[in-house]
Protein backbone atom coordinates (compact mmCIF):
# COMPACT_ATOMS: atom_id res chain seq x y z
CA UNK A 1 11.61 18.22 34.22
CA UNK A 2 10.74 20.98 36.47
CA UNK A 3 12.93 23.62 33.93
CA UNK A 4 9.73 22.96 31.67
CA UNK A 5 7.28 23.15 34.09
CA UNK A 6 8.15 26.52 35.38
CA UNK A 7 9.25 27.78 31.62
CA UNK A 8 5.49 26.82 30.39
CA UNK A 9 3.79 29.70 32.83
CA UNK A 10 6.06 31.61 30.63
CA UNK A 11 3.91 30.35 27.77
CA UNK A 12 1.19 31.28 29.72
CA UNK A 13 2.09 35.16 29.60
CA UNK A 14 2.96 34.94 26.12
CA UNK A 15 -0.63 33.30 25.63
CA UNK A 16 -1.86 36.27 27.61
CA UNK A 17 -0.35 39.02 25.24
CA UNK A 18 -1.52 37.17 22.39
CA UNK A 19 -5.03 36.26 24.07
CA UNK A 20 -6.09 39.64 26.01
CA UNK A 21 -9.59 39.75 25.60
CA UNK A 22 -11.81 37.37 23.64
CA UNK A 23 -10.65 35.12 20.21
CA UNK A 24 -13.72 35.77 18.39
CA UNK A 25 -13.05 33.98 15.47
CA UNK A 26 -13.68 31.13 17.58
CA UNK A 27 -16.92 32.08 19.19
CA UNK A 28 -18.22 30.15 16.40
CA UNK A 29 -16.59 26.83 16.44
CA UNK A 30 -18.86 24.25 18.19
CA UNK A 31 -18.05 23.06 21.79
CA UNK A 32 -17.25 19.62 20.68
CA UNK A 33 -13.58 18.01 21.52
CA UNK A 34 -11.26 17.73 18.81
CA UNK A 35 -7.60 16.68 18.32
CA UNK A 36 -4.64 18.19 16.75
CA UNK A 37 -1.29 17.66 15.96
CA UNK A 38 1.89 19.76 15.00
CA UNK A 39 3.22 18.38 11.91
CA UNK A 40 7.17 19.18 10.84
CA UNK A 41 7.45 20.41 7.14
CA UNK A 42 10.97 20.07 6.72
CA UNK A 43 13.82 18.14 8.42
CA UNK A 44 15.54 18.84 11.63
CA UNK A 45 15.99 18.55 15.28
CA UNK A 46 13.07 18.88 18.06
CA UNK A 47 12.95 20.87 21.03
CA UNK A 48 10.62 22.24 23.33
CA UNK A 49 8.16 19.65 23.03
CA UNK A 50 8.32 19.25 26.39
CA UNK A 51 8.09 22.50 27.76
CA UNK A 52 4.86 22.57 24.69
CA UNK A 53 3.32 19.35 26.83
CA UNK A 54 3.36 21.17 29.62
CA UNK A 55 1.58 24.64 28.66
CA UNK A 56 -1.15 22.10 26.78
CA UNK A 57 -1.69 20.38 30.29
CA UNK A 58 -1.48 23.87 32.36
CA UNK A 59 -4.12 24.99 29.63
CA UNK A 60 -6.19 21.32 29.95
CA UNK A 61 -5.81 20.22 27.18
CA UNK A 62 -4.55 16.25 26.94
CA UNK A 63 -1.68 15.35 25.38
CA UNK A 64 -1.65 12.39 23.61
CA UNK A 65 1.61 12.00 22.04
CA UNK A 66 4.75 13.70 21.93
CA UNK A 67 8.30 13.35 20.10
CA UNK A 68 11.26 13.72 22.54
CA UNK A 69 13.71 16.71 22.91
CA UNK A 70 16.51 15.99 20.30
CA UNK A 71 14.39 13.68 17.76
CA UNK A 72 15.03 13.98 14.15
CA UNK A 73 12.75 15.30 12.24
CA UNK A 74 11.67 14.79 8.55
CA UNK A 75 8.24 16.02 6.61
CA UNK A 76 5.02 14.75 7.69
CA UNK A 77 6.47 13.48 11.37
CA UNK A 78 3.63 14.12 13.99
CA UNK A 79 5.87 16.36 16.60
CA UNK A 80 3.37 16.32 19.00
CA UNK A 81 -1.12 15.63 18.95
CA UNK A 82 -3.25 17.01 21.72
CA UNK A 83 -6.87 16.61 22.70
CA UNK A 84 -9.27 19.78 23.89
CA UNK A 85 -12.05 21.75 22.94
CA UNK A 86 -12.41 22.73 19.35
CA UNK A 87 -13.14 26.51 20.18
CA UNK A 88 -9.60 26.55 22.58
CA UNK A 89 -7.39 25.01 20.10
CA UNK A 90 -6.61 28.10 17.56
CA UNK A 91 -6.09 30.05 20.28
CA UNK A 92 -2.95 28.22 21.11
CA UNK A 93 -1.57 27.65 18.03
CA UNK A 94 0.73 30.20 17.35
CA UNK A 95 2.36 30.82 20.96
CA UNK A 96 2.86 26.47 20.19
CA UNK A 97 4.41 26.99 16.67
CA UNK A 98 6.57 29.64 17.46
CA UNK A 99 8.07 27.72 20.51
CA UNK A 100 8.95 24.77 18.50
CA UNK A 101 9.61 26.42 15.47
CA UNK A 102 12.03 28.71 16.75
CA UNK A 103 13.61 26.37 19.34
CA UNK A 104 14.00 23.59 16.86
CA UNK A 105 15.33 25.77 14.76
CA UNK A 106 18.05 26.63 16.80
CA UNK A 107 18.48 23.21 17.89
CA UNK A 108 18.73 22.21 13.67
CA UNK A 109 20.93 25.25 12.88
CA UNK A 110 23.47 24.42 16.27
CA UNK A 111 23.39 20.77 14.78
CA UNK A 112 24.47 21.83 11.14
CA UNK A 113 27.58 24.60 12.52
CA UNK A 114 28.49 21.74 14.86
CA UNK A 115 29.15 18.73 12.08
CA UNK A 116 30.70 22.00 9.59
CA UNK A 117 33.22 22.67 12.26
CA UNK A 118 34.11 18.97 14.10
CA UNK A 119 34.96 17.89 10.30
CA UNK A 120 37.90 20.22 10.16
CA UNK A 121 38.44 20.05 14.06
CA UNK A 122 36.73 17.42 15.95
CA UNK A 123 37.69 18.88 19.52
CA UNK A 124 36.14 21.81 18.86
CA UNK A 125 33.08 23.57 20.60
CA UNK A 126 30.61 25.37 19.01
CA UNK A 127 29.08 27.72 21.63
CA UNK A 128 26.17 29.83 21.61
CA UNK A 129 26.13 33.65 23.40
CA UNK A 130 24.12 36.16 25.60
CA UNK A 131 22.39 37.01 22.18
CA UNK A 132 19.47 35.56 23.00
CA UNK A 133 15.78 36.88 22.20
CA UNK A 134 13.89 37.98 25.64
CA UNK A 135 11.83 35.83 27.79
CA UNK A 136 14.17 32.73 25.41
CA UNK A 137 17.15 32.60 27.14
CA UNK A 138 16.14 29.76 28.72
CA UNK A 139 14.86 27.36 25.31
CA UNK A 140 17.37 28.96 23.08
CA UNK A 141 20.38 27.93 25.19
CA UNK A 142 18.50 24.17 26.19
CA UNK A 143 18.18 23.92 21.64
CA UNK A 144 21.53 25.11 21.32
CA UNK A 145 22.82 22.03 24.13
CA UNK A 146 20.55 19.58 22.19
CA UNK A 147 21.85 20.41 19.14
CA UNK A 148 25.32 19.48 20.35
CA UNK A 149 26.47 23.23 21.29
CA UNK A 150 27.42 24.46 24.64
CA UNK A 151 25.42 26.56 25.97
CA UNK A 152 28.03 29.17 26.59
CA UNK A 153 27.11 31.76 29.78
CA UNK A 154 24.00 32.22 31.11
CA UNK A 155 24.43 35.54 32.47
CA UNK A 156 26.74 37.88 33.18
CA UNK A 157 27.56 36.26 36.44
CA UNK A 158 28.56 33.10 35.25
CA UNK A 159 32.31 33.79 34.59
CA UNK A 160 34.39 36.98 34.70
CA UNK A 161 34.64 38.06 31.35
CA UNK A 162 36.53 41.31 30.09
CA UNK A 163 35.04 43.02 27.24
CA UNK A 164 36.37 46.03 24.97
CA UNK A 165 33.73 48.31 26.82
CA UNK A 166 35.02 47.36 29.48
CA UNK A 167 38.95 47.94 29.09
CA UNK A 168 37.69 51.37 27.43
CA UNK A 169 36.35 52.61 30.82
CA UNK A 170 39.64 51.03 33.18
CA UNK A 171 43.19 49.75 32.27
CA UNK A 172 42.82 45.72 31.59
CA UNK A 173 45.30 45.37 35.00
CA UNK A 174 42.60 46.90 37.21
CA UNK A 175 40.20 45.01 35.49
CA UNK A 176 42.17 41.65 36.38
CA UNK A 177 42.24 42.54 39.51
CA UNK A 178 38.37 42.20 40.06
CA UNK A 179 36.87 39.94 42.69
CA UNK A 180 35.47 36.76 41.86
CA UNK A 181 34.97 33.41 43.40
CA UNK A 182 37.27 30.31 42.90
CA UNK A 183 34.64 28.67 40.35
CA UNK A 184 34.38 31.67 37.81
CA UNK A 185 36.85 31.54 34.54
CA UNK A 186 38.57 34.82 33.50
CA UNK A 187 37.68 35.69 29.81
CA UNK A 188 39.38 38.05 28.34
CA UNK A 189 38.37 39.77 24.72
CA UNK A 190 40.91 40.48 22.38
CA UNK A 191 40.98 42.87 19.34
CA UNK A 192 44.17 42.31 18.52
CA UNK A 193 46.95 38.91 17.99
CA UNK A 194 48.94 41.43 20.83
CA UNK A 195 46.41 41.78 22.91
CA UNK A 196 45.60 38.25 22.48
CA UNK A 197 49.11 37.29 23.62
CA UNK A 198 48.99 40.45 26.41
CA UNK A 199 46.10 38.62 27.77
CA UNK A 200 47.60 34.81 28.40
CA UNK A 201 50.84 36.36 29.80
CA UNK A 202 48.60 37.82 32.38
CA UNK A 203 46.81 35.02 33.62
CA UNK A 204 43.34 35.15 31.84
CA UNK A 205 41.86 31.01 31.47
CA UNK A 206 40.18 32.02 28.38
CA UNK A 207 40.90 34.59 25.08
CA UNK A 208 38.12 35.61 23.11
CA UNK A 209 39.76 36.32 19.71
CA UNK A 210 37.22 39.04 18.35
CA UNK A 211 36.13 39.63 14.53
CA UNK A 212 39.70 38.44 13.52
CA UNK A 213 40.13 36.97 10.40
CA UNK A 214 41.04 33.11 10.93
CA UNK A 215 45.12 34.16 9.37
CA UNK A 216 45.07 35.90 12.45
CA UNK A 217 43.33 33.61 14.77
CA UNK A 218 46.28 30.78 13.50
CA UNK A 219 49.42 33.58 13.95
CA UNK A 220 47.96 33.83 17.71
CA UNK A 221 47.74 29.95 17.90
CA UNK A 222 51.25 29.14 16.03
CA UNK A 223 52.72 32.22 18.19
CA UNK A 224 51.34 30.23 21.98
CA UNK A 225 52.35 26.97 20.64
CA UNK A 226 56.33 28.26 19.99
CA UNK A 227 56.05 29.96 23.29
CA UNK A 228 54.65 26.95 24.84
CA UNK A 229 52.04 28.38 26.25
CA UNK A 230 49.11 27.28 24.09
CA UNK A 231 47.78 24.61 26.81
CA UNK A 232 47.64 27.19 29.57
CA UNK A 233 44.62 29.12 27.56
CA UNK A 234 41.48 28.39 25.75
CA UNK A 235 41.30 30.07 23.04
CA UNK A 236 37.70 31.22 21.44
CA UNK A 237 37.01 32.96 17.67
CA UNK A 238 33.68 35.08 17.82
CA UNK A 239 32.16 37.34 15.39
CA UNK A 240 31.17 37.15 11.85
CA UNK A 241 30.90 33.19 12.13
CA UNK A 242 28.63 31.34 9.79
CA UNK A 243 28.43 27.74 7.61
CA UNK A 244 30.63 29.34 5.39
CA UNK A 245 33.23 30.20 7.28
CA UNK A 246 33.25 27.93 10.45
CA UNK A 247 35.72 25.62 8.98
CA UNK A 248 38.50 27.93 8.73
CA UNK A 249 38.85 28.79 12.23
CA UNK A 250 37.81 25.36 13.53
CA UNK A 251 41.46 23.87 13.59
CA UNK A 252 43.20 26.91 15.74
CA UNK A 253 40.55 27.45 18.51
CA UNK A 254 38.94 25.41 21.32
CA UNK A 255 35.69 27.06 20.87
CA UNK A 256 34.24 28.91 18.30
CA UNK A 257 31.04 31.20 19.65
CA UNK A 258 27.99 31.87 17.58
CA UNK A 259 25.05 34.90 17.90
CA UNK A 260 23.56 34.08 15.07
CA UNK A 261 22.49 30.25 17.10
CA UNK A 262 19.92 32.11 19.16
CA UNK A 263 19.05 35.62 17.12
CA UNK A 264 19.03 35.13 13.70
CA UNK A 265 18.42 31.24 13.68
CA UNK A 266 16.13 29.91 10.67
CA UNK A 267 12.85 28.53 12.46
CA UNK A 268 12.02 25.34 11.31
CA UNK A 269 8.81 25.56 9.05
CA UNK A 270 6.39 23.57 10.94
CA UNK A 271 2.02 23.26 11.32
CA UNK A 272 -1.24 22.24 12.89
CA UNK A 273 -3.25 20.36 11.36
CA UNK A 274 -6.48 19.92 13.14
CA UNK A 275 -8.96 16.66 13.27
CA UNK A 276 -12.09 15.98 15.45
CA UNK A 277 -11.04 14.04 17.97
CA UNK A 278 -11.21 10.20 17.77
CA UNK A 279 -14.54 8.99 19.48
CA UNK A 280 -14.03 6.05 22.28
CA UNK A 281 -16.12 3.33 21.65
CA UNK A 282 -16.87 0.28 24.10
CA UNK A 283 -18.02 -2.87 22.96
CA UNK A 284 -19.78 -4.91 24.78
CA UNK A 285 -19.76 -8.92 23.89
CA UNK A 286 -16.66 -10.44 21.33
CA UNK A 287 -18.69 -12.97 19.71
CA UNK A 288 -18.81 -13.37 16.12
CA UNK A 289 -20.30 -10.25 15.34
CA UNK A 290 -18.64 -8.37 18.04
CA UNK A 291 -15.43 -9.33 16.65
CA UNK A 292 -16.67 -8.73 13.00
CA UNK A 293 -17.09 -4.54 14.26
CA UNK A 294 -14.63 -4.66 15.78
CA UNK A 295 -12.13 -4.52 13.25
CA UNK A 296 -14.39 -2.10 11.24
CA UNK A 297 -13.76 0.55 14.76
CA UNK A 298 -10.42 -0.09 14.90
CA UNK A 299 -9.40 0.89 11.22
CA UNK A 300 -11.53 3.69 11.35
CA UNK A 301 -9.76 6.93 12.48
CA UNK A 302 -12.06 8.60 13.47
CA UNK A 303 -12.87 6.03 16.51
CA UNK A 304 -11.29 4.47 19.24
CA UNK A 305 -12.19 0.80 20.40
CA UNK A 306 -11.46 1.40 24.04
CA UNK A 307 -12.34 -2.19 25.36
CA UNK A 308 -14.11 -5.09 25.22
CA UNK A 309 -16.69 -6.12 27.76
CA UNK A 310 -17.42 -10.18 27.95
CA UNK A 311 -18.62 -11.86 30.84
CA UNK A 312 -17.01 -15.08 28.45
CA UNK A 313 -13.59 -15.36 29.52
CA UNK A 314 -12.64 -17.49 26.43
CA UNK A 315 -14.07 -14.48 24.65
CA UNK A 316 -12.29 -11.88 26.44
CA UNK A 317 -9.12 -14.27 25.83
CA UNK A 318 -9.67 -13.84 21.63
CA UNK A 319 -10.36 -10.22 22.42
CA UNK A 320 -7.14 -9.93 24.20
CA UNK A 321 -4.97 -11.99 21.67
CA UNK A 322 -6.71 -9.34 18.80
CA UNK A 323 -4.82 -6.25 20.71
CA UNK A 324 -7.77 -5.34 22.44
CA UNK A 325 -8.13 -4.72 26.06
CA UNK A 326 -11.04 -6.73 27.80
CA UNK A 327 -12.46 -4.28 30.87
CA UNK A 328 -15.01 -4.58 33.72
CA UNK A 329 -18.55 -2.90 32.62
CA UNK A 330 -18.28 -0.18 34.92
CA UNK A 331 -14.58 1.10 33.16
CA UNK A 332 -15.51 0.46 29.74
CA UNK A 333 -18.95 3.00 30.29
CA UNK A 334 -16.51 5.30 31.81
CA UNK A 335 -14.28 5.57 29.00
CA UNK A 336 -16.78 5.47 26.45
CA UNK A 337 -18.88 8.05 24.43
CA UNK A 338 -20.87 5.12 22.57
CA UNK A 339 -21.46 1.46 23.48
CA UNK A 340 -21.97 -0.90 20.96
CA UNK A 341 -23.92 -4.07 21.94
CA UNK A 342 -23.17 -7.14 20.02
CA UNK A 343 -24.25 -9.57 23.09
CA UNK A 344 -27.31 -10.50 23.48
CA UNK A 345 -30.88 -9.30 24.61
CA UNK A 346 -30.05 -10.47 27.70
CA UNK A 347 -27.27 -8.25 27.73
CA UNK A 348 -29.61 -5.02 26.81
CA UNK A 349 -31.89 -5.46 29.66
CA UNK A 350 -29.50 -6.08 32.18
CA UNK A 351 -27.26 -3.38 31.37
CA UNK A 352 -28.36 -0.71 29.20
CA UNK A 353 -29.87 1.43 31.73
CA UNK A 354 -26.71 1.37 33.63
CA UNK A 355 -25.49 2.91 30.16
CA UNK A 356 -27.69 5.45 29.55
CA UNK A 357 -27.57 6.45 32.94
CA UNK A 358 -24.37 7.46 32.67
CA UNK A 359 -24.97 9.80 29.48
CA UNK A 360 -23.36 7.46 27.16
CA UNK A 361 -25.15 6.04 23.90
CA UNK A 362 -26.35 2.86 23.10
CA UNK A 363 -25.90 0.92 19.68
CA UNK A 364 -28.15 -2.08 19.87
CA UNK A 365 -28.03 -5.14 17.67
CA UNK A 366 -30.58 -6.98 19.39
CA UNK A 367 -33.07 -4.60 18.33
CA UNK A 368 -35.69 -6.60 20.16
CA UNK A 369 -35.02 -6.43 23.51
CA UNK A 370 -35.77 -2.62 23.13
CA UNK A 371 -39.60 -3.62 23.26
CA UNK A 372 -38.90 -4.43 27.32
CA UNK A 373 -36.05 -1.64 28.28
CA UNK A 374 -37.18 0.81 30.10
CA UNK A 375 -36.97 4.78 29.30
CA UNK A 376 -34.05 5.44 31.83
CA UNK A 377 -30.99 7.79 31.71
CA UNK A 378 -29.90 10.58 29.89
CA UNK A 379 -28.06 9.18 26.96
CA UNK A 380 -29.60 7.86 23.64
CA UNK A 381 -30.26 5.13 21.82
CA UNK A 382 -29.70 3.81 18.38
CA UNK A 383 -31.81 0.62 17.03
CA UNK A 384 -29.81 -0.80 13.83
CA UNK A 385 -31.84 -1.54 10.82
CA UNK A 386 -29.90 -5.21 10.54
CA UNK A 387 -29.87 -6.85 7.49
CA UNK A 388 -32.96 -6.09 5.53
CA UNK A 389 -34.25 -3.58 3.96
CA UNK A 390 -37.94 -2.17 4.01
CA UNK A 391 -37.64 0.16 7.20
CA UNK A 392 -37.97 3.19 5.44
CA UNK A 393 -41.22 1.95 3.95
CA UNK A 394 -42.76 0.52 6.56
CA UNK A 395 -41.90 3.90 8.76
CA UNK A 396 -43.44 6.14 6.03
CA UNK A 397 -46.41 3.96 5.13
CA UNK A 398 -46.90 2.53 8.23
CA UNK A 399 -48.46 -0.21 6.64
CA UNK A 400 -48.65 -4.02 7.63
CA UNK A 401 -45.55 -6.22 6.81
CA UNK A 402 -45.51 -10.08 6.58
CA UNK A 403 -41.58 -10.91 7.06
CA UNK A 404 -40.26 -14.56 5.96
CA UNK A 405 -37.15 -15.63 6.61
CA UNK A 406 -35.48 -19.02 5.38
CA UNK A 407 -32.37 -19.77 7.56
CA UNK A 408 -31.02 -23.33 6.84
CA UNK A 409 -31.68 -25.94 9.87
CA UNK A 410 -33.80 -23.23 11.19
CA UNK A 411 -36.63 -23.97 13.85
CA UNK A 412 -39.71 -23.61 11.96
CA UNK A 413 -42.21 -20.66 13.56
CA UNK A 414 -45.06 -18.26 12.61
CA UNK A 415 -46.63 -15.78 14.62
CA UNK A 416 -46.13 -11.66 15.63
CA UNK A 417 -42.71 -10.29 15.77
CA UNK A 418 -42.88 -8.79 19.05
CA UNK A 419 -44.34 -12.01 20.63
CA UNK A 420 -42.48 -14.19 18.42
CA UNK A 421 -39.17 -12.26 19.23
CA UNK A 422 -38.56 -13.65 22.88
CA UNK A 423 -38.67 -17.46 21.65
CA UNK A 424 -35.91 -17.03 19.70
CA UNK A 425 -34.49 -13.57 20.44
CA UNK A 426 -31.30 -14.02 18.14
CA UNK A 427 -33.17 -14.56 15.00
CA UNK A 428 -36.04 -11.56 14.97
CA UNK A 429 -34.20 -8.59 15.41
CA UNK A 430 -34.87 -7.55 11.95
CA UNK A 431 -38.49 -8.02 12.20
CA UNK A 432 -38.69 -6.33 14.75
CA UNK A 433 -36.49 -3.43 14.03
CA UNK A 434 -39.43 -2.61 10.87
CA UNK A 435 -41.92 -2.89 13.45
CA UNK A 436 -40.54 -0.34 15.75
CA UNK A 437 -39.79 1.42 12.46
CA UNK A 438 -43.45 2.19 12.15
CA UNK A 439 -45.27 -0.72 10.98
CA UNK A 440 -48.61 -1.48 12.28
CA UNK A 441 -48.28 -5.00 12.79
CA UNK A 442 -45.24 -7.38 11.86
CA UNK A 443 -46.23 -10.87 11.39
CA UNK A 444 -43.01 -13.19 11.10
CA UNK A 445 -42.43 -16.95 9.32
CA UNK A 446 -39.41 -18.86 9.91
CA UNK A 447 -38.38 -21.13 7.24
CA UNK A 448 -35.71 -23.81 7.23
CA UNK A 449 -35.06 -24.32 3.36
CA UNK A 450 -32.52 -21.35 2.38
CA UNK A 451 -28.91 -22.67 1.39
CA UNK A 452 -26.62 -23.39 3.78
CA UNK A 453 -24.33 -20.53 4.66
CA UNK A 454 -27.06 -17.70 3.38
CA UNK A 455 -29.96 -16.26 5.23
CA UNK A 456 -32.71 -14.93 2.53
CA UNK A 457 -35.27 -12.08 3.59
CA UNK A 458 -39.16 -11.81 2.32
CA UNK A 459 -40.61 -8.36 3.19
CA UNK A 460 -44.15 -7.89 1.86
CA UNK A 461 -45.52 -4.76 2.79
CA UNK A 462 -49.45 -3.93 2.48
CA UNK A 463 -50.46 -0.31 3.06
CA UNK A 464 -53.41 2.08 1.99
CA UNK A 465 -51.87 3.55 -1.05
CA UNK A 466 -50.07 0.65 -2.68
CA UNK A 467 -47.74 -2.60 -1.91
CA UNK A 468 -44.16 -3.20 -1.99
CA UNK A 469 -41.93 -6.74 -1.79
CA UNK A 470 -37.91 -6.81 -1.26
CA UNK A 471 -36.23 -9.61 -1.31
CA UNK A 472 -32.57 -9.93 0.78
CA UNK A 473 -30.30 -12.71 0.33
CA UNK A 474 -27.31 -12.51 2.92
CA UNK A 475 -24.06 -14.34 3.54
CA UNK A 476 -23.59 -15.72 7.06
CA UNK A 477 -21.31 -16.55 9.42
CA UNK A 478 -22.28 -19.36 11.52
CA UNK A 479 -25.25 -17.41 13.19
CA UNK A 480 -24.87 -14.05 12.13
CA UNK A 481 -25.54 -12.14 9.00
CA UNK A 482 -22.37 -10.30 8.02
CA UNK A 483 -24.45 -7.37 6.59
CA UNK A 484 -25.71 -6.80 10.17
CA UNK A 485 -22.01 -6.27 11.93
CA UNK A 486 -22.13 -3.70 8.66
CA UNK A 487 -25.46 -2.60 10.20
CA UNK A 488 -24.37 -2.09 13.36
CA UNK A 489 -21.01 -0.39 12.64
CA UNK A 490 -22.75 2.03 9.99
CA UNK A 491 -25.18 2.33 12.73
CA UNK A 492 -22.39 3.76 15.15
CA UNK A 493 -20.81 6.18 12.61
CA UNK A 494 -24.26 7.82 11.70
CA UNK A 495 -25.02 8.48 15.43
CA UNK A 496 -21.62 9.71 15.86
CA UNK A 497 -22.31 12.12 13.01
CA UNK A 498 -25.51 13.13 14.60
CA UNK A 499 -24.37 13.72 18.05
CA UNK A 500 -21.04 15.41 17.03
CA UNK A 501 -22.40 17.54 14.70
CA UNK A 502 -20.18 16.11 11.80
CA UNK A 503 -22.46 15.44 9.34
CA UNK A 504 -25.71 17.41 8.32
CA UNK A 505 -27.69 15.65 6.07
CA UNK A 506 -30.25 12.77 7.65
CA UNK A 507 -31.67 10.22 5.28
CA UNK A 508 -34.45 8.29 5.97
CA UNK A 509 -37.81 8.53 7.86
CA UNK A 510 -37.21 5.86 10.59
CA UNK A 511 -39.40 6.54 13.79
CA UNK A 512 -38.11 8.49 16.77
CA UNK A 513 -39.35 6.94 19.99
């Protein structure tokens, strides 16, 4: 609405009083994007989430959810989560609580006076005032209509209404006797029952009934009703009205009005709690191991599987049926931080410079077809160590390895990994992920005679101050080793640690190239 819009530059001055120089608490706090959300701690009624969603988008920050004006609330509901710069969000945080603390409080405490009085009267109106905080007119009266209040007048030239400082400074004839336009009610305020009764002889639409005690807000009901002139006048009870009381004046009035809705209102206890923000993740190729990590991205929070690129449209089809959206190349590097490659060498050559160009990262199963990409763009990229072990070794030794694998029905071969690699580019990457580990040379043997439905590693290792042999026996899936969609999803996480700064500690001595 635009009520929201123009109440969030509001915000903004309210931000400025709180903000007027520098936050330097948050000097500190690392550039990085991260996400937050405010979090209700007790039960009630929202509002002002949408003025809140627009002072977040004035400020730039993204808002990725919100609750609507007038949902319930219980513990633990996520009112509202938002996306920005780490450093920017505490700086927001309490001009955003106290909005939707206090509004929803008023909202909560209108809803509670509200169900109190429509039990003993359920034509009754429970109406807020002018008591409203400054610069809050505005929320307080919107909380007090979506708590099921009326909103009562918004200023003082909303109606005519006749007040006791008023009739102290001019006789309450002259006063009647004011000018006023055709839509304004005349509201007069009465002290007394007489005055009360004074006031509908003369003509007044409305009689506020003052601080009386609700005996004497019934005698002045009883009294109009055997003069028959109770349906010529509203009648309204003000002052001293709570929960505890409500009930007692509810069956003798048309409208019972409330300060304490907008001044003295109970805020409803709410927080932020604050997250890094999920990193989006593209995928390219929804094969079997593509579709192996992609389940491991999309049950981890901290990442966001964005899309699916496949030039397959069968695959793209499974990817689609999954919950995932399939995408053209060019969107899914867009919206991604980090592509993962689970396609094919192919794939790597012919589009991982159009990755990196773009500043985005590269997670590369097919380790191999690294040996041909070119150095190009800006982003970086990470090799997976696949489903052997040894690269540490071989990186810090940088000794000679002899690699056998047995892979049942396997085309038997021997020769150098790197060579080797491009006659069957789907079954070296391994092999040649130690070499570009560090080894000096990688010689490779394919065997046919492991068990069906297991792939079984041999990694000698020769080097000047010793020897080392580990042997790797792995479960597979058709083609594919499940440890390496493990590889390549662990793979992702560490680089996401590295490049967000959410993790300090770096194990292993893998080479940097």
């Amino acid at each position: 609405m635009i009520e929201a819009k123009l109440f969030a530059y509001e915000l903004l001055e309210e931000l400025k009083r709180d903000l007027p120089f520098l936050d330097f608490a948050s000097l500190a706090l690392p550039a990085d994007e991260a996400e937050a959300c405010v979090v209700a701690k007790t039960e009630g009624v929202l509002v002002g989430a949408e003025e809140a969603a627009e002072f977040l988008k004035l400020l730039g920050f993204h808002v990725v959810k919100a609750l609507p004006d007038g949902a319930g609330l219980k513990p633990g509901d996520e009112v509202m989560c938002f996306k920005g710069p780490a450093r920017d969000i505490p700086k927001v945080e309490r001009t955003l609580l106290n909005l939707l603390m206090h509004a929803s409080g008023v909202a909560t405490y209108t809803r509670r006076l509200v169900d109190v009085a429509k039990s003993a009267n359920p034509r009754v109106h429970v109406a807020a005032t002018r008591k409203t905080l400054p610069h809050l007119r505005y929320i307080e009266k919107k909380a007090v209509l979506i708590g099921g209040g009326d909103p009562h007048r918004f200023s003082l030239s909303d109606a005519v209404m006749i007040k006791d400082t008023h009739r102290e400074l001019a006789d309450l004839n002259l006063l009647l006797s004011a000018p006023r336009s055709f839509t304004h009610k005349l509201e007069v305020e009465a002290k007394t029952a007489e005055e009360a009764l004074k006031a509908v002889e003369l003509g007044a639409d409305i009689v506020m009934l003052d601080n009386m005690p609700p005996e004497e807000v019934r005698r002045v009901h009883e009294e109009l009703e055997r003069r028959g002139m109770r349906g010529r006048v509203i009648l309204e009870a003000s002052g001293g009205i709570d929960e505890r009381n409500i009930a007692l004046y509810a069956p003798y009035v048309d409208v019972i009005s409330v300060g304490k809705l907008t001044h003295s209102a109970p805020a409803l206890d709410m927080s932020l709690a604050v997250k890094p923000a999920a990193v989006p993740v593209g995928l390219l190729g929804y094969g079997r191991l593509g579709a192996e990590v992609a389940k491991m991205i999309t049950s981890d929070p901290e990442l966001k599987l964005v899309g699916v690129y496949d030039v397959s449209q069968g695959r793209c089809a499974e990817a689609e049926r999954a919950g995932l959206r399939c995408l053209p190349l060019e969107e899914l590097v867009e919206k991604s931080e980090f592509v993962v490659e689970a396609a094919s060498a192919e794939a790597v050559l012919q589009h991982g410079c159009a990755i990196l160009e773009r500043g985005r990262h590269l997670i590369v199963a097919s380790v191999g077809a690294l040996t041909k990409l070119p150095r190009c763009g800006t982003g970086l990229v990470f090799a997976i160590s696949g489903a052997i072990g040894g690269l540490d070794l071989a990186a810090a030794t940088r000794g000679e390895v002899r690699h056998v694998m047995h892979k049942h029905g396997a085309e038997e071969k021997d020769g150098e990994a790197e060579q080797l690699y491009w006659q069957m580019p789907r079954q070296l990457n391994s092999a040649v992920a130690i070499k570009l580990a560090g080894a000096r040379r990688v010689d490779v043997e394919v065997r046919s005679d492991a068990p069906e439905g297991h792939i079984v590693h041999e990694i000698h290792i020769k080097h000047d101050d010793g020897q080392a042999y580990i042997r790797v026996e792995n479960v597979a899936r058709g083609t594919s080793s499940v440890v390496a969609a493990r590889s390549l999803y662990t793979t992702l996480k560490s680089a996401v640690k590295l490049l967000k700064r959410r993790g300090k500690i770096v194990v292993g001595t893998f080479a940097v190239l």
